[in-house]
Protein backbone atom coordinates (compact mmCIF):
# COMPACT_ATOMS: atom_id res chain seq x y z
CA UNK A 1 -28.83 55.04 -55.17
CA UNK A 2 -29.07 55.31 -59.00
CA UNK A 3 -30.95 57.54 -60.80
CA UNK A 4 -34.17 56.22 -62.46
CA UNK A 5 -34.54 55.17 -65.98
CA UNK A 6 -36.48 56.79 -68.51
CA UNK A 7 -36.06 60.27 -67.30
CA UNK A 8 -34.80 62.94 -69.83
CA UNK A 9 -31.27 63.51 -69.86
CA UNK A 10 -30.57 67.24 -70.49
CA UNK A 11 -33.88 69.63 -70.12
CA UNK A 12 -33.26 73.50 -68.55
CA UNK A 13 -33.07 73.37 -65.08
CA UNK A 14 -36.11 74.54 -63.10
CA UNK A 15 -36.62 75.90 -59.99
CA UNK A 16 -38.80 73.78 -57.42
CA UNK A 17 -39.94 74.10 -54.07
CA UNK A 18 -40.98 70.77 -52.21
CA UNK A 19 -43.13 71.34 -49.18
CA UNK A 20 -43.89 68.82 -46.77
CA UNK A 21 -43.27 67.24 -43.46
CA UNK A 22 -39.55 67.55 -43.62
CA UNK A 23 -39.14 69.28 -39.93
CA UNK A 24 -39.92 66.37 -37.80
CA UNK A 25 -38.75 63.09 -37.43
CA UNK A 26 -40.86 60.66 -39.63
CA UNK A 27 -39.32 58.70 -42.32
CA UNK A 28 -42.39 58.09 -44.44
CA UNK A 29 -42.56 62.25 -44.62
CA UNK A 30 -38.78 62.53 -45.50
CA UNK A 31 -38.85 59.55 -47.80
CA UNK A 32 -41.23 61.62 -50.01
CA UNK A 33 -38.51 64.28 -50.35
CA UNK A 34 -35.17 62.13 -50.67
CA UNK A 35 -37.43 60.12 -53.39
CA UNK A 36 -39.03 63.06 -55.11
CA UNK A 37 -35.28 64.50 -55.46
CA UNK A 38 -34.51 61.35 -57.55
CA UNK A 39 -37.13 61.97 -59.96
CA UNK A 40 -35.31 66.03 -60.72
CA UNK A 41 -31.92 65.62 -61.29
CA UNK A 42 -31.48 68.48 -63.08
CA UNK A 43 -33.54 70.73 -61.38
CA UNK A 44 -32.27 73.29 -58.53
CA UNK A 45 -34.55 71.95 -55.51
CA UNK A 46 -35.19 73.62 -51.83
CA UNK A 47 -36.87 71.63 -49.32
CA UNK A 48 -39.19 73.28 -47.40
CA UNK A 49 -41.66 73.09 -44.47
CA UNK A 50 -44.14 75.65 -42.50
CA UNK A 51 -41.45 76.16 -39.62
CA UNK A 52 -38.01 75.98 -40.20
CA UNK A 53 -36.01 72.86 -38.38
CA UNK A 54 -32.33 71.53 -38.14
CA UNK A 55 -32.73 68.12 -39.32
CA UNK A 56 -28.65 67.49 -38.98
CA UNK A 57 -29.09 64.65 -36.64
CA UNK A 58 -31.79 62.70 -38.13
CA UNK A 59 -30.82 63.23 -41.99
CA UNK A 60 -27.57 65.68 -42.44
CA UNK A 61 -29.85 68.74 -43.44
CA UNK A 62 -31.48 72.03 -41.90
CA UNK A 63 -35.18 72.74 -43.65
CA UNK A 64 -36.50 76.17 -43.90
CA UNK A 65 -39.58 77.41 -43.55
CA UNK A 66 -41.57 77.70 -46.58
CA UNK A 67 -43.47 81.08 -46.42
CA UNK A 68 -40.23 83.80 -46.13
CA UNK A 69 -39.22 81.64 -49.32
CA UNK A 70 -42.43 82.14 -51.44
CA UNK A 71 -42.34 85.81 -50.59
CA UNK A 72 -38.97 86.21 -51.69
CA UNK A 73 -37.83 83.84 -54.37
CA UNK A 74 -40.14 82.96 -57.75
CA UNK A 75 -40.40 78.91 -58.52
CA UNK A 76 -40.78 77.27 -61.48
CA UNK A 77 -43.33 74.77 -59.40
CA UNK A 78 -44.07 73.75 -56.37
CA UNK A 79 -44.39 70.92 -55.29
CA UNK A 80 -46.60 69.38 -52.27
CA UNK A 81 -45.03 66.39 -52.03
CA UNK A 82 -47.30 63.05 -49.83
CA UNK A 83 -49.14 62.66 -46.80
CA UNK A 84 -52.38 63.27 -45.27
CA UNK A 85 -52.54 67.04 -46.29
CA UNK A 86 -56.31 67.53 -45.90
CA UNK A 87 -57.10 68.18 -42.63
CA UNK A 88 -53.66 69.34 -41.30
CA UNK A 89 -53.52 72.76 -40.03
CA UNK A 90 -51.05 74.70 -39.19
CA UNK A 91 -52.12 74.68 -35.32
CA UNK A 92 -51.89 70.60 -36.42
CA UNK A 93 -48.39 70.79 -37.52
CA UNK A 94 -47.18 72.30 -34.80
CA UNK A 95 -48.54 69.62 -32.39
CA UNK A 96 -46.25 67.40 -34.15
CA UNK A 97 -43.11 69.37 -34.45
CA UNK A 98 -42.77 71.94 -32.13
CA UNK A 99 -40.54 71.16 -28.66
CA UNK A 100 -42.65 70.55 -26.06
CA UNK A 101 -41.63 73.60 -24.16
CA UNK A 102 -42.37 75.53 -27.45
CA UNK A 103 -45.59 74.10 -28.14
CA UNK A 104 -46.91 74.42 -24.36
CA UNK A 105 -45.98 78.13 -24.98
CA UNK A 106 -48.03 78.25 -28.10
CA UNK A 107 -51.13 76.81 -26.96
CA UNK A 108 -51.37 78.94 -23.24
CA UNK A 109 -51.11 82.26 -25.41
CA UNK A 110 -54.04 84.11 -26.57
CA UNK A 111 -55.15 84.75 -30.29
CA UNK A 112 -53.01 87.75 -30.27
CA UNK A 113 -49.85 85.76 -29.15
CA UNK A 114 -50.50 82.73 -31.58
CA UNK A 115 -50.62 84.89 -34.81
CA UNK A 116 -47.37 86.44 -33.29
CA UNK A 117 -46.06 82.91 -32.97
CA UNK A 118 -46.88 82.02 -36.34
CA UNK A 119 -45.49 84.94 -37.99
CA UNK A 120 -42.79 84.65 -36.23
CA UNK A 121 -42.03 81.10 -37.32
CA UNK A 122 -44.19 80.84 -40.21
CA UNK A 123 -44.32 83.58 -41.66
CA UNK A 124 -48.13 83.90 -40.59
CA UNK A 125 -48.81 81.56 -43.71
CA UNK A 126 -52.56 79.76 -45.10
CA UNK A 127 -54.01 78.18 -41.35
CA UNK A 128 -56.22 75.99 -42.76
CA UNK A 129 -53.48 73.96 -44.50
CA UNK A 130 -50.27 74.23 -43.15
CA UNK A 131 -48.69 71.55 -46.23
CA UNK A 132 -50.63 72.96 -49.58
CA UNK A 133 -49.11 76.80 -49.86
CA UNK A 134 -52.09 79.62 -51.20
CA UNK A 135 -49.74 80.98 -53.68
CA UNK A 136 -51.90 84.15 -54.77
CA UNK A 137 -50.88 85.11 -51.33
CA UNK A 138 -47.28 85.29 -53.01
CA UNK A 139 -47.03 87.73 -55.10
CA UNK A 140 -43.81 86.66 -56.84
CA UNK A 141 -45.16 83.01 -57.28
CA UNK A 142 -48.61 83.45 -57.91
CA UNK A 143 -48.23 82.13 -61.42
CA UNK A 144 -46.14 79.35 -60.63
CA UNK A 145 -47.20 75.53 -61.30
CA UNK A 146 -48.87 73.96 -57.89
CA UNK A 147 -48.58 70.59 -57.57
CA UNK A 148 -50.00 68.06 -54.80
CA UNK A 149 -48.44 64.97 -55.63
CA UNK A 150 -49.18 61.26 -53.63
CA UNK A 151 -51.64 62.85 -51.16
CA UNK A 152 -54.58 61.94 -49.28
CA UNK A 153 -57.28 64.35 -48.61
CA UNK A 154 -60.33 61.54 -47.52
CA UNK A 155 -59.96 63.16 -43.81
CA UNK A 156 -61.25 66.36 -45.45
CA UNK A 157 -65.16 64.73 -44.96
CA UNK A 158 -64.52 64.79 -40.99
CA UNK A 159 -63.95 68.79 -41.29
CA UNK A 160 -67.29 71.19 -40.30
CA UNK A 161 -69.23 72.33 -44.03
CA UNK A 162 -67.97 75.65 -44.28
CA UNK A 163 -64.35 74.76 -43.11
CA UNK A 164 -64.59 71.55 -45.09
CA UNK A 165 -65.59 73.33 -48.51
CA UNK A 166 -63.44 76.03 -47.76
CA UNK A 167 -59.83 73.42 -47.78
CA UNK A 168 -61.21 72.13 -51.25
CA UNK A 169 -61.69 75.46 -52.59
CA UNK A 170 -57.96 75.56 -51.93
CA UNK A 171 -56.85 72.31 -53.18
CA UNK A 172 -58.76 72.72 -56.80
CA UNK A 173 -56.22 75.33 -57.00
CA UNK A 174 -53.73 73.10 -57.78
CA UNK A 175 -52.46 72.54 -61.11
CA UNK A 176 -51.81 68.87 -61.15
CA UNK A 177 -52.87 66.42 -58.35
CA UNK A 178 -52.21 62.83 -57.21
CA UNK A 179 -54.11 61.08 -54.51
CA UNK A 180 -53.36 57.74 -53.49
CA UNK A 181 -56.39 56.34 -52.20
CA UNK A 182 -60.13 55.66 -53.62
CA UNK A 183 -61.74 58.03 -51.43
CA UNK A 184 -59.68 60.81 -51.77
CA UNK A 185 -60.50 60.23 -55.35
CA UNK A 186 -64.06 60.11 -54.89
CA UNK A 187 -63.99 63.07 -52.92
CA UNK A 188 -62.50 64.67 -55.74
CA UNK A 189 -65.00 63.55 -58.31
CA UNK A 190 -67.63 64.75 -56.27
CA UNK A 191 -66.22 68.16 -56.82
CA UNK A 192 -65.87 67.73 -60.44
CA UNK A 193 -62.15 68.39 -59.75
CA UNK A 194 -59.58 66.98 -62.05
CA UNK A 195 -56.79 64.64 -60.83
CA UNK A 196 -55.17 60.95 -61.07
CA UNK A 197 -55.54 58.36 -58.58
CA UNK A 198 -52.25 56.18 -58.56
CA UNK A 199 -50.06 54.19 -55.24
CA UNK A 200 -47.84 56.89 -53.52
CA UNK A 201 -44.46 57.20 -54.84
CA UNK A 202 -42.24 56.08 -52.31
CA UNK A 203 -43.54 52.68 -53.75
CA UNK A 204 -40.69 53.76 -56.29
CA UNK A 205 -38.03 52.97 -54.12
CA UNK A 206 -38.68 49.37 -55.05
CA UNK A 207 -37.24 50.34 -59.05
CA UNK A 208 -34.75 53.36 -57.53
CA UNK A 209 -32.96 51.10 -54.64
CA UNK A 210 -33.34 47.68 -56.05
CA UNK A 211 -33.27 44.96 -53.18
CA UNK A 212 -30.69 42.78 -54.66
CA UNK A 213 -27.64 44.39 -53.21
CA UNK A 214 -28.99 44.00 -49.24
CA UNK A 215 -28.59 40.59 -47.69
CA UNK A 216 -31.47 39.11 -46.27
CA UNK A 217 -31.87 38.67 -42.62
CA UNK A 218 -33.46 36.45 -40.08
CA UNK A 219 -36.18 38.90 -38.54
CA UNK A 220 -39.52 40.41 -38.56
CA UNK A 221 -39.86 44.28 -38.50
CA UNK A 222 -42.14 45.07 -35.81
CA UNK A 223 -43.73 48.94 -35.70
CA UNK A 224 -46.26 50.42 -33.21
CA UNK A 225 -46.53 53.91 -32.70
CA UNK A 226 -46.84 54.83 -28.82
CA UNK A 227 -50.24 55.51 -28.56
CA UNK A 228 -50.89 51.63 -29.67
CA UNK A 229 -48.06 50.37 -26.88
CA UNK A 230 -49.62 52.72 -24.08
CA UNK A 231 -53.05 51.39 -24.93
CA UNK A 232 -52.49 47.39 -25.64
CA UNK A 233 -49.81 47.01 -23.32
CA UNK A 234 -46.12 45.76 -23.71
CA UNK A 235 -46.46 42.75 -22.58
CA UNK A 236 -50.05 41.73 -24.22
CA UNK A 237 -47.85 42.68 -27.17
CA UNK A 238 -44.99 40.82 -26.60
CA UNK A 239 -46.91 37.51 -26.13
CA UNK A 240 -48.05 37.83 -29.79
CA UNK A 241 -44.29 38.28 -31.44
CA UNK A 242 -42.98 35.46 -29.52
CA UNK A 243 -45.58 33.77 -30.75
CA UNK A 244 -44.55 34.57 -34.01
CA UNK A 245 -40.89 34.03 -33.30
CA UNK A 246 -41.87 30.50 -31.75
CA UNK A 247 -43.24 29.41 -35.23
CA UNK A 248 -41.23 31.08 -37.50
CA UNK A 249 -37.77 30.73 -35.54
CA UNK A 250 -37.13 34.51 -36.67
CA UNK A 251 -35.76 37.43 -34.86
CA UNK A 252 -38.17 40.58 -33.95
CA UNK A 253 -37.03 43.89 -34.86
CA UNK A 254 -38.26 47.12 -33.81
CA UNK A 255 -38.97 49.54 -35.99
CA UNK A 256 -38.44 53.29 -35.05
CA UNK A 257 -40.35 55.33 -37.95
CA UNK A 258 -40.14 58.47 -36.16
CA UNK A 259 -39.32 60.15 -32.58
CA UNK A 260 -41.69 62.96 -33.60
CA UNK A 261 -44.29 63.94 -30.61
CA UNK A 262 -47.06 61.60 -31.73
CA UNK A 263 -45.38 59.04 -32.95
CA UNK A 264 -43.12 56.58 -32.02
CA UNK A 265 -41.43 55.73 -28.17
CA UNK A 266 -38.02 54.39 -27.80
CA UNK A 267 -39.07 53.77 -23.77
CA UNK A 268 -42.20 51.84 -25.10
CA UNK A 269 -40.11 49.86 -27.10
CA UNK A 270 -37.74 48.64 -24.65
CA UNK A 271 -40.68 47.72 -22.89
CA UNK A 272 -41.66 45.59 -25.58
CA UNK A 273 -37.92 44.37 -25.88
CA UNK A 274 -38.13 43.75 -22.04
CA UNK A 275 -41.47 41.77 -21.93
CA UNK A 276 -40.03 38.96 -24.71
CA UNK A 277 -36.70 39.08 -22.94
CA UNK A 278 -39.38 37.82 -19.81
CA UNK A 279 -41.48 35.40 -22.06
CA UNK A 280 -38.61 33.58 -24.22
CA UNK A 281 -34.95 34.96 -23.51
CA UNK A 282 -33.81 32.64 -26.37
CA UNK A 283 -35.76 35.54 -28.85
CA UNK A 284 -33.42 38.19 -30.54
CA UNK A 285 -35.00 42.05 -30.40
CA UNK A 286 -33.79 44.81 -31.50
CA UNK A 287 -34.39 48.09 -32.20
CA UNK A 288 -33.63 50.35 -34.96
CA UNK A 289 -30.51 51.96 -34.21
CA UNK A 290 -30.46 54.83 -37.45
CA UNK A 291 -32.64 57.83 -38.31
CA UNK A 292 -31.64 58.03 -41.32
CA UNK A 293 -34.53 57.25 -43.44
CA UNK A 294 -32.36 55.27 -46.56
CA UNK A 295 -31.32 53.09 -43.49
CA UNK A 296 -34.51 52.45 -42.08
CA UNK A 297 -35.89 51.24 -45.65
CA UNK A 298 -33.07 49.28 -46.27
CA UNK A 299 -33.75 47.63 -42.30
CA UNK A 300 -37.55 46.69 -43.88
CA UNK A 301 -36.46 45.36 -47.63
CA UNK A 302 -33.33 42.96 -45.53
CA UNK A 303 -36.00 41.99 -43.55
CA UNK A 304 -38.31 38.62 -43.60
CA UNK A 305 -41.81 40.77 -43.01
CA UNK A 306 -43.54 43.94 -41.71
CA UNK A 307 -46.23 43.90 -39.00
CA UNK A 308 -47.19 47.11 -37.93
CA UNK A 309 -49.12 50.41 -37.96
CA UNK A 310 -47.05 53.01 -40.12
CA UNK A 311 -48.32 53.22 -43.42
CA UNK A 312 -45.20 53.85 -44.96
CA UNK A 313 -43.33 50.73 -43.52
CA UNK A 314 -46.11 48.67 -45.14
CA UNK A 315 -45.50 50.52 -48.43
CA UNK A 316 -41.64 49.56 -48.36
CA UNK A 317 -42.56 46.44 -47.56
CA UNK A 318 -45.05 45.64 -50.25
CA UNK A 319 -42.33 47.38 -52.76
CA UNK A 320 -39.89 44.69 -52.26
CA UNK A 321 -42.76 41.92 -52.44
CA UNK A 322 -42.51 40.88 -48.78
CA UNK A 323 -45.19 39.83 -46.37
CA UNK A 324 -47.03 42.74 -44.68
CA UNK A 325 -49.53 43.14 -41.98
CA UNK A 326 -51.26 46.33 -40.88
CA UNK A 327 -52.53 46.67 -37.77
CA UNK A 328 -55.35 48.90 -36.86
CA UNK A 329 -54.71 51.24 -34.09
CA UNK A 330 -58.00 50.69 -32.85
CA UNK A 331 -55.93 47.47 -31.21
CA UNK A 332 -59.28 45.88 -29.99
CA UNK A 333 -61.43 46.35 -33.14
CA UNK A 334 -60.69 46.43 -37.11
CA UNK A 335 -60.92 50.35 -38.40
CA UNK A 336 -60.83 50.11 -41.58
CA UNK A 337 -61.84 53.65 -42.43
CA UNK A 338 -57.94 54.41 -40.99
CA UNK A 339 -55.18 55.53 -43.85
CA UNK A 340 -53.66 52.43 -43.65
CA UNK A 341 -56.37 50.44 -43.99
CA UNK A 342 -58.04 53.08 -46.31
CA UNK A 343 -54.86 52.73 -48.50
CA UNK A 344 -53.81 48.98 -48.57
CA UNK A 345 -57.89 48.34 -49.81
CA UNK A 346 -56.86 50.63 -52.78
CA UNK A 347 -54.30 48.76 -53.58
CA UNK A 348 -53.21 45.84 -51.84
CA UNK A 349 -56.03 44.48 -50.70
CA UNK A 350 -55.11 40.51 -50.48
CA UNK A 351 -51.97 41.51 -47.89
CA UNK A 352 -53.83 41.59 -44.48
CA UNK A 353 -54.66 45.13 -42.72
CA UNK A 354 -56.71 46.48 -40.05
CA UNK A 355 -55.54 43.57 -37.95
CA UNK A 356 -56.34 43.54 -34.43
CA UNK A 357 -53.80 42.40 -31.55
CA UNK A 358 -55.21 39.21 -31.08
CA UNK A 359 -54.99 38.15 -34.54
CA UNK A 360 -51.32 39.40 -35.56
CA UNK A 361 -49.68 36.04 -35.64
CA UNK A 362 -52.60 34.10 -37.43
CA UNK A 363 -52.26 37.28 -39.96
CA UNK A 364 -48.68 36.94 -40.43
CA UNK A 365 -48.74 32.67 -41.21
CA UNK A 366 -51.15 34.27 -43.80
CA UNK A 367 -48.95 36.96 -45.46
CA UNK A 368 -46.13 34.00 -45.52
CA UNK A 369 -48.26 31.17 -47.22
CA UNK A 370 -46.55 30.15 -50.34
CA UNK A 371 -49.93 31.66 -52.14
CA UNK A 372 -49.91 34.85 -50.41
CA UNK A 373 -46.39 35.34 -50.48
CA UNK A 374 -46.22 35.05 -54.73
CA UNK A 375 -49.05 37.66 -54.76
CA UNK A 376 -47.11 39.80 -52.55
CA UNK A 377 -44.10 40.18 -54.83
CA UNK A 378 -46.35 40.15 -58.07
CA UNK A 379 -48.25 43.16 -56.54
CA UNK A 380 -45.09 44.87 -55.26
CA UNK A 381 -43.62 44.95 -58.72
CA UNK A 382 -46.43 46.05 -59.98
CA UNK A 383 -46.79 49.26 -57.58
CA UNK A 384 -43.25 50.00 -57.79
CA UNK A 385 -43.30 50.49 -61.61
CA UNK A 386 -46.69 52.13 -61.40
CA UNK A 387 -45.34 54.91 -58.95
CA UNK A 388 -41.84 55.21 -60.82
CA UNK A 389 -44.14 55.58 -64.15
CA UNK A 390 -46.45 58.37 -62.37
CA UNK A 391 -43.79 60.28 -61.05
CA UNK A 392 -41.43 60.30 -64.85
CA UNK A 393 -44.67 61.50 -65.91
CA UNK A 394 -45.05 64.04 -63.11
CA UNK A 395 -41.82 65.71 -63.31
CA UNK A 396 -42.51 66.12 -67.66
């Protein structure tokens, strides 16, 4: 991967914290830090989360917790880097990254046990949100430049008054922010607090990794986190892709964007794989075989289109100007007030989303009609160059 143009060349090195998702397995989370580390080259950068995790197996790196670093080390800025940061607690974040033995052990204790939990592993930091640090609880950086870059906050509204005003209070806080979709914006507005709306960076990895070194290849990427499988079925499933692979003559690939609890199933997959194997054994399926999130992206931008319900597979997708569909995870009915569809309405609005199962491969001949497809790589550029302009910006 090169580094981007247009940044400065020599400046004095700073030192930033990025805080995010980084301790579970998600690629769209760790894409925002392996991205965001492109845009500050020559800054000294520590990648942090609310617990600490060894990441070694899914992307070569261990992640500390954040809180034991703010308390003892002062930061230039730090950064909050992506992701759906308003209504994600810390009590949230564990649901997602703790072991299952760990978090049963968490949620049987009393209030007692869970602050001794949290202290334990997170340094007993800000509750309400476990991604955005409260950094006049930090003595040593409670001065330094806060920075909530790429986020959505819309999920805020669904929060009780008091609890709902009291997260805001706590964003505002924030020296520079970035949302990526119109309502987080106009939830901002509402609060007369300052910020830019622009498409979430990652879309830079369109102008950073350039597709024209990856050969293209003859299959569909296919995502559905587990919850989706387990409620539309494998094989209800199946029948639409081999639909799709009927008309299109193309191979279905599986796409694994995280092993996270929560997220994705490699069992429901091979039920999927299993189900076409039944239907049409002539179809080829596969299944991502990496975690490594540079090889996932690079599995999407070989590919020939995206269906699916991560948000961040549509993003890659739409960055190298190929066909996307969203699906809503609401399988029977279109949500569009989900972050998908929340976000591809913002900006990408002609590529279709909130698709329901039924209507996948009528979607997909859509996203591939000559007309479609020509709008797809016009708006692709144009998010790509938009992102990698924000974030030059961004970094100063």
């Amino acid at each position: 991967m090169t580094t981007p143009a247009h940044l400065p060349a020599q400046r004095t090195p700073r030192d930033v914290l990025l805080v995010g998702a980084y301790e579970r397995d998600n690629f769209g989370d760790l894409l925002f830090l392996l991205m965001t580390e492109r845009y500050l080259p020559t800054d000294r950068v520590t990648a942090a989360a609310p617990m600490a995790a060894d990441m070694s197996a899914v992307f070569g790196r261990y992640i500390p917790a954040y809180g034991p670093l703010l308390k003892t080390h002062a930061y230039d800025t730090v950064w909050t880097v992506g992701g759906e940061i308003g209504s994600v607690s810390l009590g949230a974040a564990y649901n997602y990254s703790l072991s299952p033995g760990m978090l049963s052990v968490y949620q049987a204790c009393d209030a007692a046990g869970r602050s001794a939990i949290r202290r334990s592993l997170s340094s007993d930091i800000d509750t309400d949100l476990a991604y955005v640090p409260t950094l006049r609880d930090f003595g040593l950086n409670a001065g330094a430049r806060q920075v909530l870059n790429s986020v959505g906050i819309s999920a805020v509204n669904r929060l009780k008054p008091e609890e709902r005003d009291r997260v805001i209070g706590k964003i505002a806080a924030a020296e520079t922010i970035t949302v990526r979709d119109r309502a987080s914006s106009a939830l901002l507005a509402e609060h007369g607090i300052e910020h830019t709306l622009g498409p979430d960076m990652v879309h830079s990895i369109g102008v950073v990794l350039p597709a024209d070194d990856v050969a293209s290849e003859p299959y569909v990427c296919f995502h559905a986190a587990s919850s989706y499988v387990r409620s539309a079925g494998a094989d209800a499933i199946a029948g639409q892709l081999v639909a799709i692979a009927g008309r299109t003559g193309l191979g279905i690939h599986l796409f694994v964007a995280g092993l996270a609890s929560g997220h994705d199933s490699l069992a429901r997959y091979d039920e999927i794989r299993d189900a076409c194997t039944r239907r049409s054994p002539q179809v080829k399926v596969t299944i991502s075989a990496s975690r490594d999130p540079l090889d996932l992206a690079r599995s999407i931008r070989q590919s020939q289109g995206w269906i699916g319900t991560s948000l961040h597979g549509r993003i890659i997708a739409g960055s190298y100007g190929l066909p996307r569909v969203s699906l809503s995870k609401s399988w029977k009915t279109a949500d569009l007030r989900e972050k998908t569809a929340v976000y591809a309405a913002t900006w990408d609005d002609a590529m279709p989303h909130a698709v329901t199962l039924e209507q996948i491969p009528t979607a997909f001949a859509q996203s591939t009609s000559s007309r479609l497809k020509r709008r797809a790589a016009e708006t692709g550029r144009e998010l790509a160059w938009a992102a990698h302009r924000n974030m030059v910006q961004a970094v100063g």
